[in-house]
C-alpha atoms as a PDB file:
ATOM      1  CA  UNK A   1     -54.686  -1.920  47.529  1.00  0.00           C
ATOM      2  CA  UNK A   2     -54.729  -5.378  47.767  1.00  0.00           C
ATOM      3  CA  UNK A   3     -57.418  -6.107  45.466  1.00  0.00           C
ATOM      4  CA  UNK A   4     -54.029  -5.135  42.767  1.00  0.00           C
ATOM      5  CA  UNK A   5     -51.663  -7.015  45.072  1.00  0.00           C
ATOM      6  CA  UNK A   6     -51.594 -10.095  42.974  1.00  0.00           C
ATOM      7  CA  UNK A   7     -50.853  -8.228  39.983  1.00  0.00           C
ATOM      8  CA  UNK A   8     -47.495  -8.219  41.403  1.00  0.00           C
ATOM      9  CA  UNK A   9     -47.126 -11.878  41.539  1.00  0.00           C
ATOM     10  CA  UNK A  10     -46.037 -12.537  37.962  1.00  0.00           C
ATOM     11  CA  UNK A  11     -44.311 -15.314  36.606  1.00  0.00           C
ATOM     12  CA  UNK A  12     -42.366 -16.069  33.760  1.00  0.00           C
ATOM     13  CA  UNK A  13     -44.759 -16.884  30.657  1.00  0.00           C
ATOM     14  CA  UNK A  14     -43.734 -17.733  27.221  1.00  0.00           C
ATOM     15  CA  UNK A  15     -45.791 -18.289  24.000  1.00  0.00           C
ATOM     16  CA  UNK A  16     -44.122 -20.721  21.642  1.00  0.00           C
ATOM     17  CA  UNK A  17     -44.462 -19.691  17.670  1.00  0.00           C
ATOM     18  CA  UNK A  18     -47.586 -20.051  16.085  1.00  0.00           C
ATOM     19  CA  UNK A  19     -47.698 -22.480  13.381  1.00  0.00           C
ATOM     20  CA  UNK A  20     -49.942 -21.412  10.681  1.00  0.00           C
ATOM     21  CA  UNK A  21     -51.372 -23.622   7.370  1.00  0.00           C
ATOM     22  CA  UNK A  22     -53.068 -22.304   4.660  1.00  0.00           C
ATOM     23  CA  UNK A  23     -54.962 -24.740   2.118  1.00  0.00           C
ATOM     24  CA  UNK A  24     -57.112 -24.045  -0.726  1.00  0.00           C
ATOM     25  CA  UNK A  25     -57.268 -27.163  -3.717  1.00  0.00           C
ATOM     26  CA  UNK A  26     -59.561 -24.514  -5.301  1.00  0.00           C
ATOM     27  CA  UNK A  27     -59.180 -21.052  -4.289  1.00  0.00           C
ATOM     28  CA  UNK A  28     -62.798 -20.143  -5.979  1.00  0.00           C
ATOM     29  CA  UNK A  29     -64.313 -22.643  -3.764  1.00  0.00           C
ATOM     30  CA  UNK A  30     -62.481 -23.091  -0.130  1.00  0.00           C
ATOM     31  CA  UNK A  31     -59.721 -21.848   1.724  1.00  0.00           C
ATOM     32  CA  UNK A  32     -58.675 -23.147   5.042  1.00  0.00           C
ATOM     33  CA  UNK A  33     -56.775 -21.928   7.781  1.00  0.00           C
ATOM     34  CA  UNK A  34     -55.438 -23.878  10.794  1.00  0.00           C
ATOM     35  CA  UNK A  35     -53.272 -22.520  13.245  1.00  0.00           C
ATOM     36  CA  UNK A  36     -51.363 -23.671  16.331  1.00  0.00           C
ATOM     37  CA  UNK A  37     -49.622 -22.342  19.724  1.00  0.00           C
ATOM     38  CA  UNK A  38     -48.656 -23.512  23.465  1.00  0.00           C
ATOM     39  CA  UNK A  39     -48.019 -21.607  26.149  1.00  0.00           C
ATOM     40  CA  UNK A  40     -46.165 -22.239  29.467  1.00  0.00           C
ATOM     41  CA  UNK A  41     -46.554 -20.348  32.868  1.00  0.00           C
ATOM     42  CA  UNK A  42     -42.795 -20.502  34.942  1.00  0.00           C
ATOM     43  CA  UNK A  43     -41.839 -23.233  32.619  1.00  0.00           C
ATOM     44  CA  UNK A  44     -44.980 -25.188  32.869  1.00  0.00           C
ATOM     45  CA  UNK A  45     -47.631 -26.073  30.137  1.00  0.00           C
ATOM     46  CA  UNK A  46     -50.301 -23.125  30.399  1.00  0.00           C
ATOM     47  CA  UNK A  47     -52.578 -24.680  27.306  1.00  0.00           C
ATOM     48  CA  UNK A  48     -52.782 -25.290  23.709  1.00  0.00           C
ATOM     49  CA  UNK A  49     -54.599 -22.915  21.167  1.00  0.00           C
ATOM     50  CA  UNK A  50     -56.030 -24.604  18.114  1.00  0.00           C
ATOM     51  CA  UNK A  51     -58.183 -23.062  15.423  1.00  0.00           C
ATOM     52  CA  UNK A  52     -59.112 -24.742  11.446  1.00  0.00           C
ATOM     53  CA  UNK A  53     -61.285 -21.932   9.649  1.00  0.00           C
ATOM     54  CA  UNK A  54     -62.930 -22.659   6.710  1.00  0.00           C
ATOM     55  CA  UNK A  55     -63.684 -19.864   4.281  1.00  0.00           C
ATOM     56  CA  UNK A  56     -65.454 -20.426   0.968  1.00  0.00           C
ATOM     57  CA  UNK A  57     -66.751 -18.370  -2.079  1.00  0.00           C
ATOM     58  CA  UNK A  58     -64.139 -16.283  -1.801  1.00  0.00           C
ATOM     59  CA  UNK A  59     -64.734 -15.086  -5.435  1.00  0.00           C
ATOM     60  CA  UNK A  60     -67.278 -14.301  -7.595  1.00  0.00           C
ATOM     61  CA  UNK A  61     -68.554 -15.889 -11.012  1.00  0.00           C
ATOM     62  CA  UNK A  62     -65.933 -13.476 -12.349  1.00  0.00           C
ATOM     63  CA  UNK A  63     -63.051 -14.854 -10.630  1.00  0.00           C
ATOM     64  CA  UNK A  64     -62.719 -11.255  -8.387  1.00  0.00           C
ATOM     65  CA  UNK A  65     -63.351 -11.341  -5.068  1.00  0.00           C
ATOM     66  CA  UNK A  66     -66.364 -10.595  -3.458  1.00  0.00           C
ATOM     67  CA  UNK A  67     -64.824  -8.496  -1.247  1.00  0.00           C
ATOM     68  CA  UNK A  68     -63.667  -6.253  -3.919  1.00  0.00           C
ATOM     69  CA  UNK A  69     -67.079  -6.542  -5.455  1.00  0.00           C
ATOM     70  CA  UNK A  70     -70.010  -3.646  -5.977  1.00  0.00           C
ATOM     71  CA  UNK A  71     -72.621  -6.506  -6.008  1.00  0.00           C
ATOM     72  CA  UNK A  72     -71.532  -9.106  -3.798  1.00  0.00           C
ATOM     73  CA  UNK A  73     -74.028  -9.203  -1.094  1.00  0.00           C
ATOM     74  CA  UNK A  74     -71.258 -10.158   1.522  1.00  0.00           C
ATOM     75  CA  UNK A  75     -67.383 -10.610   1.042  1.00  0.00           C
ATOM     76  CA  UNK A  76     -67.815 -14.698   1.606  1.00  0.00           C
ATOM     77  CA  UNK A  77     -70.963 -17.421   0.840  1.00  0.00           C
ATOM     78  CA  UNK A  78     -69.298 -19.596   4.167  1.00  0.00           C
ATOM     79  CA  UNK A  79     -67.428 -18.820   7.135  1.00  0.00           C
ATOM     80  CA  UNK A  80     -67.150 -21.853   9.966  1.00  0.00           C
ATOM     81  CA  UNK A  81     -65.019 -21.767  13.001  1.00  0.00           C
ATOM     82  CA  UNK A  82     -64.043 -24.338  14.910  1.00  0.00           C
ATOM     83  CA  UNK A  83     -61.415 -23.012  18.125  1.00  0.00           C
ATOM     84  CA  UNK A  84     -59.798 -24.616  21.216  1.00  0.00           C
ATOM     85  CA  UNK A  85     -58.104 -23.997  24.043  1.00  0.00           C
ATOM     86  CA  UNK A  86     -57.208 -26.843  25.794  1.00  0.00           C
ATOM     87  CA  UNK A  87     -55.646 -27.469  29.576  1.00  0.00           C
ATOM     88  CA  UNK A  88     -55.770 -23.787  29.816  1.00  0.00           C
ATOM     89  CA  UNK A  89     -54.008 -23.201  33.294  1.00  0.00           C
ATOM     90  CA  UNK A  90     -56.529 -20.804  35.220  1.00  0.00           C
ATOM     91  CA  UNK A  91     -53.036 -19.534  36.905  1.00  0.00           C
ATOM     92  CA  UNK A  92     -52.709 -17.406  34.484  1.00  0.00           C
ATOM     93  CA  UNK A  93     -55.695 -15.049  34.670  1.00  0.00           C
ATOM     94  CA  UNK A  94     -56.111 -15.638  38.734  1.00  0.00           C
ATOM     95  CA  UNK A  95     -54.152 -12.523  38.941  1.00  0.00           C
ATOM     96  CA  UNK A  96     -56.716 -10.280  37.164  1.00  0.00           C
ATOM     97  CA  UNK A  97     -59.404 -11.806  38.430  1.00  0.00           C
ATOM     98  CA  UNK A  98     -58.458 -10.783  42.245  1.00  0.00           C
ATOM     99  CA  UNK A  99     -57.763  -7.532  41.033  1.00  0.00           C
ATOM    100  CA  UNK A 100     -61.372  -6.855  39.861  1.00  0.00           C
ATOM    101  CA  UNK A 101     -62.732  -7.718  43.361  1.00  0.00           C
ATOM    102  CA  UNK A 102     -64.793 -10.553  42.725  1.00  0.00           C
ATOM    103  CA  UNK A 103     -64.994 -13.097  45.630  1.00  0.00           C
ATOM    104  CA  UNK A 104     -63.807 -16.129  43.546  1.00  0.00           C
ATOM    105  CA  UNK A 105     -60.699 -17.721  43.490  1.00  0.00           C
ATOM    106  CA  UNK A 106     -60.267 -19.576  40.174  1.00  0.00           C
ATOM    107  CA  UNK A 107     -58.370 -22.444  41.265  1.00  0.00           C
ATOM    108  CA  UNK A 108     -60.565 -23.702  44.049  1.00  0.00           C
ATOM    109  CA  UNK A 109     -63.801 -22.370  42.422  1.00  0.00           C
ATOM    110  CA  UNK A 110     -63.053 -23.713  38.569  1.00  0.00           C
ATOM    111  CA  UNK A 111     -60.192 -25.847  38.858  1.00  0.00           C
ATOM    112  CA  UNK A 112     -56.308 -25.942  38.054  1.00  0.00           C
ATOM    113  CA  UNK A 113     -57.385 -25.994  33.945  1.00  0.00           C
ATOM    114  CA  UNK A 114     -60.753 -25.606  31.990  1.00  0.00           C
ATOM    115  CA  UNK A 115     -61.040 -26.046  27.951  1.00  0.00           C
ATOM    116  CA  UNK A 116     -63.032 -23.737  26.117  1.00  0.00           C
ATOM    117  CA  UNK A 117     -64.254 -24.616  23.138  1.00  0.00           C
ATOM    118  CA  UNK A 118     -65.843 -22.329  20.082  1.00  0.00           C
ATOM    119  CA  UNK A 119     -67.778 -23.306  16.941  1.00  0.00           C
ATOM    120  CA  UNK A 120     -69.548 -21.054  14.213  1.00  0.00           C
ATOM    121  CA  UNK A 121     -71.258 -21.288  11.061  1.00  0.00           C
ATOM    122  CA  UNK A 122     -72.059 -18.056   9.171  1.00  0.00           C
ATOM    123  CA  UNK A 123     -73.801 -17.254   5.565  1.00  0.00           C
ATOM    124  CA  UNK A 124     -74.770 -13.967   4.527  1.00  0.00           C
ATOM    125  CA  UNK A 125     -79.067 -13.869   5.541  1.00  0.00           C
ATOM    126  CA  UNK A 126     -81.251 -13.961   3.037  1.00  0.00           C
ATOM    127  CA  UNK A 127     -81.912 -10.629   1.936  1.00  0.00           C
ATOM    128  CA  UNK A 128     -82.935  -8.466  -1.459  1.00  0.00           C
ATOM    129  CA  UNK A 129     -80.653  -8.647  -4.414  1.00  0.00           C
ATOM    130  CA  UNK A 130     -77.469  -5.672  -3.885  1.00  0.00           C
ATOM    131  CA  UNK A 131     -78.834  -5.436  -0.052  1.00  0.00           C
ATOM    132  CA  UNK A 132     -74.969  -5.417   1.922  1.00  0.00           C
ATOM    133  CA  UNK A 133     -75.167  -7.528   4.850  1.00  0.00           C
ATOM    134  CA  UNK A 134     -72.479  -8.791   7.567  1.00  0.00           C
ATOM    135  CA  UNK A 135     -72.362 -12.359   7.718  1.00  0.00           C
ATOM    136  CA  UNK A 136     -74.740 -14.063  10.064  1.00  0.00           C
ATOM    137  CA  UNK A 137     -75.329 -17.688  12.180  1.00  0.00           C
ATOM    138  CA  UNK A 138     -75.343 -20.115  15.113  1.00  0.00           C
ATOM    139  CA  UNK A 139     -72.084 -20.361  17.501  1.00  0.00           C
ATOM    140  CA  UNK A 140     -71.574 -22.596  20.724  1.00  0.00           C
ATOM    141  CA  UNK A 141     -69.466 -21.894  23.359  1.00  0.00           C
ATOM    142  CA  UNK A 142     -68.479 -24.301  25.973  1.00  0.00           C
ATOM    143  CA  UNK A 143     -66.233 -24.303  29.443  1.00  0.00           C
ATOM    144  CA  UNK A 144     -65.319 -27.720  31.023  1.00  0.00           C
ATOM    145  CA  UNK A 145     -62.673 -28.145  33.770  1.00  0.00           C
ATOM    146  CA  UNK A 146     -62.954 -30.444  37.345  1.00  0.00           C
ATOM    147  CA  UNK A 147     -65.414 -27.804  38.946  1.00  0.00           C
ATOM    148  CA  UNK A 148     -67.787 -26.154  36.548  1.00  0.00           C
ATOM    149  CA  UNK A 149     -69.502 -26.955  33.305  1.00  0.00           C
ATOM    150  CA  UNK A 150     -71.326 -24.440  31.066  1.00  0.00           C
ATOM    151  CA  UNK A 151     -72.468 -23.952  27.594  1.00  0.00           C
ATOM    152  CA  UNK A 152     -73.823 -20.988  25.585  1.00  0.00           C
ATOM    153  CA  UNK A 153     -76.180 -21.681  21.966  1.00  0.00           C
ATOM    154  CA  UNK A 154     -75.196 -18.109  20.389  1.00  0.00           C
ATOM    155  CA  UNK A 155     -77.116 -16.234  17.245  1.00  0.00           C
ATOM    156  CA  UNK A 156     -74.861 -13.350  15.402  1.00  0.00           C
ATOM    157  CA  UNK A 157     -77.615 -11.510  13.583  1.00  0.00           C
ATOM    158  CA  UNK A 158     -77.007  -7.889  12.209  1.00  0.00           C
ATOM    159  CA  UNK A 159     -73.742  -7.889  14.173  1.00  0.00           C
ATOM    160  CA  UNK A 160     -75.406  -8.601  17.553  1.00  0.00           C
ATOM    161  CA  UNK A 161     -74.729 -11.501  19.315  1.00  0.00           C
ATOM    162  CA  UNK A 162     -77.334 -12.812  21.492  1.00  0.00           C
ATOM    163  CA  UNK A 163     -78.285 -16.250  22.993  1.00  0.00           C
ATOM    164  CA  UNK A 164     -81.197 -17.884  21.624  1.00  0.00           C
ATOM    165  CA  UNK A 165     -83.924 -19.542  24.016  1.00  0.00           C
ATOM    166  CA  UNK A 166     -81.850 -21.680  25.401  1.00  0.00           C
ATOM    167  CA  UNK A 167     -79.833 -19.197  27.220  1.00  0.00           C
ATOM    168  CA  UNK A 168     -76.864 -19.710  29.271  1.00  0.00           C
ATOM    169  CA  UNK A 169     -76.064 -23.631  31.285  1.00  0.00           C
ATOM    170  CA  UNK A 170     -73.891 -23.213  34.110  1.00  0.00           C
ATOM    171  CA  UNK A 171     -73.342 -26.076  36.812  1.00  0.00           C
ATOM    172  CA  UNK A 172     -70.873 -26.259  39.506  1.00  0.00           C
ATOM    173  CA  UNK A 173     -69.880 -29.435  41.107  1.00  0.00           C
ATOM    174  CA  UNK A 174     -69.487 -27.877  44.212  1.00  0.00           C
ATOM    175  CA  UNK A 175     -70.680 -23.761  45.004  1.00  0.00           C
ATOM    176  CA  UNK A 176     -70.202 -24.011  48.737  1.00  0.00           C
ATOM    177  CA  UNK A 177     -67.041 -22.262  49.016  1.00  0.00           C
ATOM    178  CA  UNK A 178     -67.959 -19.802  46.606  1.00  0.00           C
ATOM    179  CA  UNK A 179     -71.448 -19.451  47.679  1.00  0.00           C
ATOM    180  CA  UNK A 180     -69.574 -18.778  51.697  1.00  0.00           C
ATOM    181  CA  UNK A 181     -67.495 -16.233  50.124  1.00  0.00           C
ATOM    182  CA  UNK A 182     -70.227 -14.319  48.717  1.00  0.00           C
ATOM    183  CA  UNK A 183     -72.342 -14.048  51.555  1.00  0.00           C
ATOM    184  CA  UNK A 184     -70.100 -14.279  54.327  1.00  0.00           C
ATOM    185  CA  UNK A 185     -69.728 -10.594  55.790  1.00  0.00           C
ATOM    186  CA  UNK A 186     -66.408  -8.719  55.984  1.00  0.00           C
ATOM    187  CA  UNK A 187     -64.241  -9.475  59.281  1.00  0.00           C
ATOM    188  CA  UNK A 188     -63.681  -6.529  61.995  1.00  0.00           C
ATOM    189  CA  UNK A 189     -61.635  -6.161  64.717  1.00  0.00           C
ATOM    190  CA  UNK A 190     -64.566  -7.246  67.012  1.00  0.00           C
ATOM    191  CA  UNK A 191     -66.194  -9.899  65.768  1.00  0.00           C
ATOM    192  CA  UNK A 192     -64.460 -12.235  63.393  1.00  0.00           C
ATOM    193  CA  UNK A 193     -66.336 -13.642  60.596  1.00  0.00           C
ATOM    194  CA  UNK A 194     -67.189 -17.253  60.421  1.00  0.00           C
ATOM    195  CA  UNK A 195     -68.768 -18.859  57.271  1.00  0.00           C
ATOM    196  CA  UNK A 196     -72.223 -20.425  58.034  1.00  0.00           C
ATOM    197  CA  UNK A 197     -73.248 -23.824  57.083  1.00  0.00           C
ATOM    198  CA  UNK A 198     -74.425 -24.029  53.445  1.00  0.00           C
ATOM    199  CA  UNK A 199     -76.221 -26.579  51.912  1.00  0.00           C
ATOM    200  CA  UNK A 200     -76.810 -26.338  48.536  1.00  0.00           C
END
């Protein structure tokens, strides 16, 4: 099949070691977390992961912690997130993405990189007293690289995820050769395809 062709094409890929910091002046107040990586595709730079998370009221007026706790509403008062991937080579998941089918080649469609970035906020809701509740909040999520923008405002609310009334942004710089792809019929043996003119 040659949807599964490209799987074939792999290159070497390493993941250098993750460097990990964990912080806490006060442990009964916050705790922090940042980590680090890069990767490279055949001995090129692939991206850079970077994440700080920022965990606090880790224990209780008791000095236990809440997640050990019959009465704590939720294991944490505070959870934020703030994640990157920068330069992120789209090499590295063209390969899958030809394998699902889908007419889009990332390179000419997104670009040779995109960054993604990913922040949260989350508190346990406002509930009754004992009530056990999964942590809760507002999240962004946002794609940038030389062909496509796009931005998500997210809501985690009883462990769903949804957007809120904002919804989804998505621009391309330029859709035409994506848009030809998409509409342009299948060649056969008697009449070649040719993409029409698009003008979007």
């Amino acid at each position: 099949d040659e949807a599964y062709a490209a799987l074939d094409t792999w290159q070497p890929f390493a993941l250098e070691p993750v460097e990990f910091e964990l912080a806490a002046a006060d442990f009964a107040k916050e705790l922090t977390a940042r980590l680090a990586t890069r990767a490279t595709l055949n001995a090129q730079s692939a991206g850079s992961l970077s994440a700080n998370i920022t965990a606090a009221g880790l224990l209780d007026s008791a000095g236990r912690l809440r997640a050990m706790s019959k009465d704590a509403q939720a294991p944490i008062e505070r959870l934020t997130l703030a994640a990157g991937v920068n330069n992120l080579s789209t090499a590295l998941v063209a390969p899958f993405a030809s394998a699902s089918g889908l007419p889009i080649d990332l390179q000419r469609d997104i670009g040779d990189t995109a960054n993604l970035s990913l922040n949260a906020a989350l508190t346990p809701p406002d509930s009754a007293p004992g009530a056990k509740n999964a942590l809760a909040g507002n999240a962004s999520l946002r794609v940038e690289s030389r062909n496509l923008a796009a931005d998500a405002a997210l809501v985690l609310k009883d462990s769903v995820l949804t957007t809120t009334d904002r919804g989804v942004h998505l621009s391309l710089a330029s859709a035409g050769p994506l848009a030809a792809q998409i509409i342009t019929p299948a060649p056969t043996a008697s009449a070649p395809a040719a993409a029409p003119p698009i003008q979007l």
